[in-house]
Every structure is written in C-alpha cells, then in structure tokens.
Protein backbone atom coordinates (compact mmCIF):
# COMPACT_ATOMS: atom_id res chain seq x y z
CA UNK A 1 30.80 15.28 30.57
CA UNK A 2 30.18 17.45 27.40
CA UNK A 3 29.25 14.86 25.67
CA UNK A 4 26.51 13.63 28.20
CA UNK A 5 25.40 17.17 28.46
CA UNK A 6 24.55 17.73 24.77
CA UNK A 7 23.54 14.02 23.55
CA UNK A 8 23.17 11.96 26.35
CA UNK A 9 21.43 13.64 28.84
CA UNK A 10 17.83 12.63 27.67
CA UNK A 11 15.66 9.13 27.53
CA UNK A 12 12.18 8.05 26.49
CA UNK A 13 9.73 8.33 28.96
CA UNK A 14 8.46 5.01 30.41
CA UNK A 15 5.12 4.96 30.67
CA UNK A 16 3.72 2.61 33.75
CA UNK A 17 0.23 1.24 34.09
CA UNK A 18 0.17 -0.84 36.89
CA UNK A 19 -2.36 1.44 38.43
CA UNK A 20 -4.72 1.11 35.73
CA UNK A 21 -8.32 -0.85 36.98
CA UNK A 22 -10.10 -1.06 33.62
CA UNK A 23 -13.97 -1.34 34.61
CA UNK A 24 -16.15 -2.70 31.90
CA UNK A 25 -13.00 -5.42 30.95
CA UNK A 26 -14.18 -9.22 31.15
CA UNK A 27 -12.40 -10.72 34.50
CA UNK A 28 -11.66 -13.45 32.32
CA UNK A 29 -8.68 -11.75 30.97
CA UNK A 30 -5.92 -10.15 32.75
CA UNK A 31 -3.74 -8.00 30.54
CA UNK A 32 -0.20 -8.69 30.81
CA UNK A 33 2.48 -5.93 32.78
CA UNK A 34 3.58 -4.59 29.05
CA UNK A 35 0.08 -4.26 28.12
CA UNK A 36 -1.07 -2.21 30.89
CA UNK A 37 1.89 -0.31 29.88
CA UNK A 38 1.37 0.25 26.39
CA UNK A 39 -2.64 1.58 27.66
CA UNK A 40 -1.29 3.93 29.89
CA UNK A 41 1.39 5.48 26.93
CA UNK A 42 -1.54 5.84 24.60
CA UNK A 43 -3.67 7.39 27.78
CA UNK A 44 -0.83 9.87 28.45
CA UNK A 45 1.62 10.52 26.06
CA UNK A 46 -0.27 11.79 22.50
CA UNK A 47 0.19 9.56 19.32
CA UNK A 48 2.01 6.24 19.95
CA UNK A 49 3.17 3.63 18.18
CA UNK A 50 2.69 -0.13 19.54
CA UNK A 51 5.85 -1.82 18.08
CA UNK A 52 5.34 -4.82 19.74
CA UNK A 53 6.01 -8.50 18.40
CA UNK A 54 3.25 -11.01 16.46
CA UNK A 55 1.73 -12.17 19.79
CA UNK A 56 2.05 -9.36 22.14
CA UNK A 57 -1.35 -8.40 22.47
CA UNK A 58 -1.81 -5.03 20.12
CA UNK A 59 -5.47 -6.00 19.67
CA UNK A 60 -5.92 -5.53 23.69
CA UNK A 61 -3.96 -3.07 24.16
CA UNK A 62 -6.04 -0.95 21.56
CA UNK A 63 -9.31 -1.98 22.57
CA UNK A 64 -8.60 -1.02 26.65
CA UNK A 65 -6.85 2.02 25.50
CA UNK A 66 -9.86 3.35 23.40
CA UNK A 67 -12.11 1.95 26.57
CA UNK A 68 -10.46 3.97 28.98
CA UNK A 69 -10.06 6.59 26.62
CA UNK A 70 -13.87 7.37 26.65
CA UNK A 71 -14.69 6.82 30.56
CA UNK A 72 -11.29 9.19 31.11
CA UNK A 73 -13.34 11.93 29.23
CA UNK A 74 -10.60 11.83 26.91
CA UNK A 75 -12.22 10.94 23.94
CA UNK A 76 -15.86 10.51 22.57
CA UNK A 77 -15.50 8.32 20.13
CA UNK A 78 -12.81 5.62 18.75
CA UNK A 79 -12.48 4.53 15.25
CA UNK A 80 -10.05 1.43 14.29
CA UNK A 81 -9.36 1.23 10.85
CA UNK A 82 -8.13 -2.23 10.46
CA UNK A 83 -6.74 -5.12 7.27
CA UNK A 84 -10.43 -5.55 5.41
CA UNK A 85 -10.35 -9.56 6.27
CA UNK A 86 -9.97 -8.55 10.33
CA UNK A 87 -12.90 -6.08 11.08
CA UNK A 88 -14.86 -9.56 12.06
CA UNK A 89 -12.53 -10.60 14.07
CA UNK A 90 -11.22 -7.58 15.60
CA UNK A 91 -15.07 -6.59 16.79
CA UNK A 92 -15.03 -10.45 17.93
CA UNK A 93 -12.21 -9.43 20.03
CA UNK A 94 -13.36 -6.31 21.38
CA UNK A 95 -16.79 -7.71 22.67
CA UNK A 96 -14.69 -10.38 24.00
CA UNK A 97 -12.35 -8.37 26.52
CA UNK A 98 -15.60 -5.37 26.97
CA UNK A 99 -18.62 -7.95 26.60
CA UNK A 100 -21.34 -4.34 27.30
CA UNK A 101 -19.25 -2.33 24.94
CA UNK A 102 -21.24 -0.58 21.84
CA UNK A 103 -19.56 -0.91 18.91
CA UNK A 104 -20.24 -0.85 15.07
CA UNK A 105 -18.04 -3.00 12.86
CA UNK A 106 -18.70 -2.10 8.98
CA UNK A 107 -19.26 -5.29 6.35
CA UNK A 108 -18.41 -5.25 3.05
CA UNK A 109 -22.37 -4.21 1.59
CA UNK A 110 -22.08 -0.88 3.87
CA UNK A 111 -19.38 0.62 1.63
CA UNK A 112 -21.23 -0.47 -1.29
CA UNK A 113 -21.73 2.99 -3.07
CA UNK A 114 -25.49 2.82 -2.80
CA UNK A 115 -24.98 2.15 1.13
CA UNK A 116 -22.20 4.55 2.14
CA UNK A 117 -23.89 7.44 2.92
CA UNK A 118 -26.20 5.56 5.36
CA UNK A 119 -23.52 3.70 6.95
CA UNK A 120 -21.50 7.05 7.74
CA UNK A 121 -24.40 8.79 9.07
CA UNK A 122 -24.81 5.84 11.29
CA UNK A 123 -21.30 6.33 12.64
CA UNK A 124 -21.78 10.51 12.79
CA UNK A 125 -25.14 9.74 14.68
CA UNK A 126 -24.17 6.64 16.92
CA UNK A 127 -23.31 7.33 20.65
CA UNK A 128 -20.13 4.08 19.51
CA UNK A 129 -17.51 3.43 21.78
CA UNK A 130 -15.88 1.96 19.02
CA UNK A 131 -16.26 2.01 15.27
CA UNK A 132 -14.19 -0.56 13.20
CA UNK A 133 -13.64 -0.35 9.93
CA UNK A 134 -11.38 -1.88 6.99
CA UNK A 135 -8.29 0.03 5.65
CA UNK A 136 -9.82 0.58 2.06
CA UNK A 137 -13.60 1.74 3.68
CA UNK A 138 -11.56 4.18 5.54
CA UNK A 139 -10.08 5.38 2.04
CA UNK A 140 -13.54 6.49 0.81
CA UNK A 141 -14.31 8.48 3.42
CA UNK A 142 -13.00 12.16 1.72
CA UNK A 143 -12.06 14.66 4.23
CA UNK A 144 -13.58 18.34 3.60
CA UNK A 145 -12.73 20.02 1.28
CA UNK A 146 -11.70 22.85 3.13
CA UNK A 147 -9.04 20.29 5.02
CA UNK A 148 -7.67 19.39 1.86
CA UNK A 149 -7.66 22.80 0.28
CA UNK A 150 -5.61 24.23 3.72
CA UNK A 151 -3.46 20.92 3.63
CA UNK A 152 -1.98 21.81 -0.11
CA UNK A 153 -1.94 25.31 0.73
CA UNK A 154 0.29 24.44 3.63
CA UNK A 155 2.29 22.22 1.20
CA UNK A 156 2.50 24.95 -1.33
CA UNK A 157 4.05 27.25 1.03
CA UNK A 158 6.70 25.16 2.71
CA UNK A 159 8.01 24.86 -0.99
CA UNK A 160 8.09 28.26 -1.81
CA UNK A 161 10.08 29.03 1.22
CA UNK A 162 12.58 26.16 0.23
CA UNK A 163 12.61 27.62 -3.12
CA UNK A 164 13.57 30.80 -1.92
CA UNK A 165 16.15 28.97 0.34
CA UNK A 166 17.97 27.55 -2.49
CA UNK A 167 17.80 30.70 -4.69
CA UNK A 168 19.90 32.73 -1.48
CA UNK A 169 22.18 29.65 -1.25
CA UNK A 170 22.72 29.38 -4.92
CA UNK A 171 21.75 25.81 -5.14
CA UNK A 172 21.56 23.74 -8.17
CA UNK A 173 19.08 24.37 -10.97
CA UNK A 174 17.93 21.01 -10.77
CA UNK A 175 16.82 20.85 -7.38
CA UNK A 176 15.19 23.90 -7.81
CA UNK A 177 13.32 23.28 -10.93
CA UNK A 178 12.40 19.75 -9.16
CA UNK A 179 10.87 22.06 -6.50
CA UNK A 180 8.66 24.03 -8.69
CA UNK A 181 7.68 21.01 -10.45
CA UNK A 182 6.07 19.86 -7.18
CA UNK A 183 4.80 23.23 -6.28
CA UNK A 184 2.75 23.55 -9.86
CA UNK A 185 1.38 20.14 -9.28
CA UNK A 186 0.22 20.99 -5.87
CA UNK A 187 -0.98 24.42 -7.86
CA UNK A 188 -3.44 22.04 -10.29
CA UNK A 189 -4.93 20.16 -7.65
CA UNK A 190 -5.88 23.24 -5.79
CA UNK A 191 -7.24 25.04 -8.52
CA UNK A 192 -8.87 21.17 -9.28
CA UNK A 193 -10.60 21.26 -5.95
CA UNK A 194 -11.75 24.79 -5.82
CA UNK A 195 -13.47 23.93 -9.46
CA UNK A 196 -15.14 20.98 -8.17
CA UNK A 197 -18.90 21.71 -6.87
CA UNK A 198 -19.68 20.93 -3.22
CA UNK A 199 -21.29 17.24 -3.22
CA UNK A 200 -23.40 18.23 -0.14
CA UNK A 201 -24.81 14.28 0.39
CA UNK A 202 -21.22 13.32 1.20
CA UNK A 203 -20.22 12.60 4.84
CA UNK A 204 -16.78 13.91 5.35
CA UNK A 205 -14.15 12.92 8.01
CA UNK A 206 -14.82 15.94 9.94
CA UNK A 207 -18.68 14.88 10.16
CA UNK A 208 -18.45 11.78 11.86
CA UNK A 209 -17.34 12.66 15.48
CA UNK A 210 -14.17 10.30 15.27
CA UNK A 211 -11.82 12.09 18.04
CA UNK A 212 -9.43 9.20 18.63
CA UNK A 213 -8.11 7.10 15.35
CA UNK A 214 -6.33 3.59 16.25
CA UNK A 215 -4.69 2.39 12.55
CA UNK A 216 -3.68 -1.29 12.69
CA UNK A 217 -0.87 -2.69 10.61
CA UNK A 218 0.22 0.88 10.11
CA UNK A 219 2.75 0.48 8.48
CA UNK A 220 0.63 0.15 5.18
CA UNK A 221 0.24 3.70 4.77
CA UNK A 222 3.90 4.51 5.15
CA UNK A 223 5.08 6.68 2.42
C-alpha cells in the first residue's frame, strides 16, 4: 500500500477526441480513433510529442491540430518546420485534408539571402493558418537578441549556483573547474552579442507572429 501511495498512485492522462467535429476537413478523409486522439492531446494538454509509428498519420494529426488550434482561439498562427525535401509535400497534404486552408509553404529561392527578408515579412504580415518551412530555413531565422542575451544569462546563473553547490559540498576540483569553463564560455558569447550592432533589417523569431510551432522529425534537434 506504501508503495502504491508514493510511486504508483499516478498515470498519464488519456486524452479522448471522439467529440472532436473538425469543420473545414475534406469529408473525404476520416481520421482514425488514435488520431482524433492525438488532436485533442495537442488541443489540451501543452507541448506533446506524437510518438507514433511510420504510417500512423503524424502529418494529419498536425495539420487538424493546428486547424482547430486557430478556430479554438487558441492560436493565431501555426508554423511547421519540416525535413527540407517534405515542405512540398507536406503543404500537398495539408490542402489535401483543409482544401480552403491559407497556407504559405517556403521554396528553396525564398531563403536565398537576397530573398529572406521578404519572405519573413510575408510570414509576419500574412493572416496564414499555416506556414511550412524546412528544418535548415528555420535555422536562419535568429531570435532577438534580447532572447538570446536573457537565455545565456539564465544559463550563466544556473552555473554559478551549481558552482557554489559544489564549493559547500566540497566536490572535486575537476568538476568544478569544468563548470567555470562553461560559465566563461557562456561569459564570451554574451559580451560577443552585446558588442554586435543591432542589424535592424533582420526579421527575428519574435517578429513573425508564430504562436504555435509543430517540429517534424524532432528528433533532429535532440541534443
């Protein structure tokens, strides 16, 4: 009974979607039980991760979650950042299960330095339900710099307190000087960012009204 009470007395939530209508969706298709699942765990319950099979139907599930999504209120607009050879055929897909949806799917000449900057303030500008773009377009879109500059700040601190942790709990040398090796390169590229002037004819993240982010094959930007 102890036992159950301390470890075993908790489960993942099951998320179920058989209520879910889906207006706009092609009657052509019918998602499938686990589908209308999956939509409803991205509707309710906060970041998710769709570990289904090859085959289960990710693509749909995305594209009806970001649908919903936007006629919920919950979000304005959806950006899928997506394997460079599938934007094609993921915006193939979309407009196949939402044939009215307004999407923009990026190409290989809008990332082309002398094109970026229009193509971005196309997507900050655009009333999209969906923008898809490929995993290294995605990369060369900078965030602020003030995002960055709070983001190693952040990092810079959590060190210091584990520094300061080890120091108490006598810990060894190693580990600590490995610790303030980190925290003085996280030092440079603060003071590296700070330097740098303000390229005001960049679009940043922050600028393009992206309020819900859908990441296929995630797993590429593990570690």
């Amino acid at each position: 009974a102890k036992y159950n009470e301390l470890f075993n007395s908790t489960r993942p939530r099951e998320y179920d979607g058989s209520h879910l209508k889906f207006p706009g969706m092609t009657p052509d298709i019918e998602l499938k039980p686990h589908q209308k699942n999956a939509v409803a765990h991205v509707l309710y319950g906060d970041n998710t991760l769709l570990a289904h099979c090859v085959g289960a139907g990710k693509t749909f599930e995305m594209t009806a979650a970001a649908m919903e999504s936007k006629r919920l209120g919950l979000c304005q607009k959806s950006l899928f950042v997506v394997p460079n050879h599938l934007t094609e055929q993921w915006a193939s897909d979309f407009l196949r299960l939402y044939p009215g949806a307004n999407i923009l799917a990026a190409t290989k000449k809008d990332f082309e330095p002398a094109n970026r900057k229009k193509f971005c303030s196309r997507i900050a500008t655009g009333d999209y339900d969906a923008v898809i773009i490929g995993h290294s377009q995605f990369e060369k879109i900078p965030l602020s710099q003030e995002r960055q500059a709070a983001t190693i700040e952040k990092q810079i601190d959590e060190i210091e307190l584990a520094i300061d942790q080890a120091k108490r709990d006598n810990g060894e040398r190693y580990t600590i000087k490995q610790m303030e090796k980190s925290r003085k390169a996280l030092q440079v590229r603060l003071d590296k960012l700070n330097d740098q002037s303000r390229k005001d004819n960049v679009v940043t993240f922050e600028q393009l009204g992206v309020d819900r982010l859908f990441v296929d094959e995630s797993h590429n930007y593990k570690n």
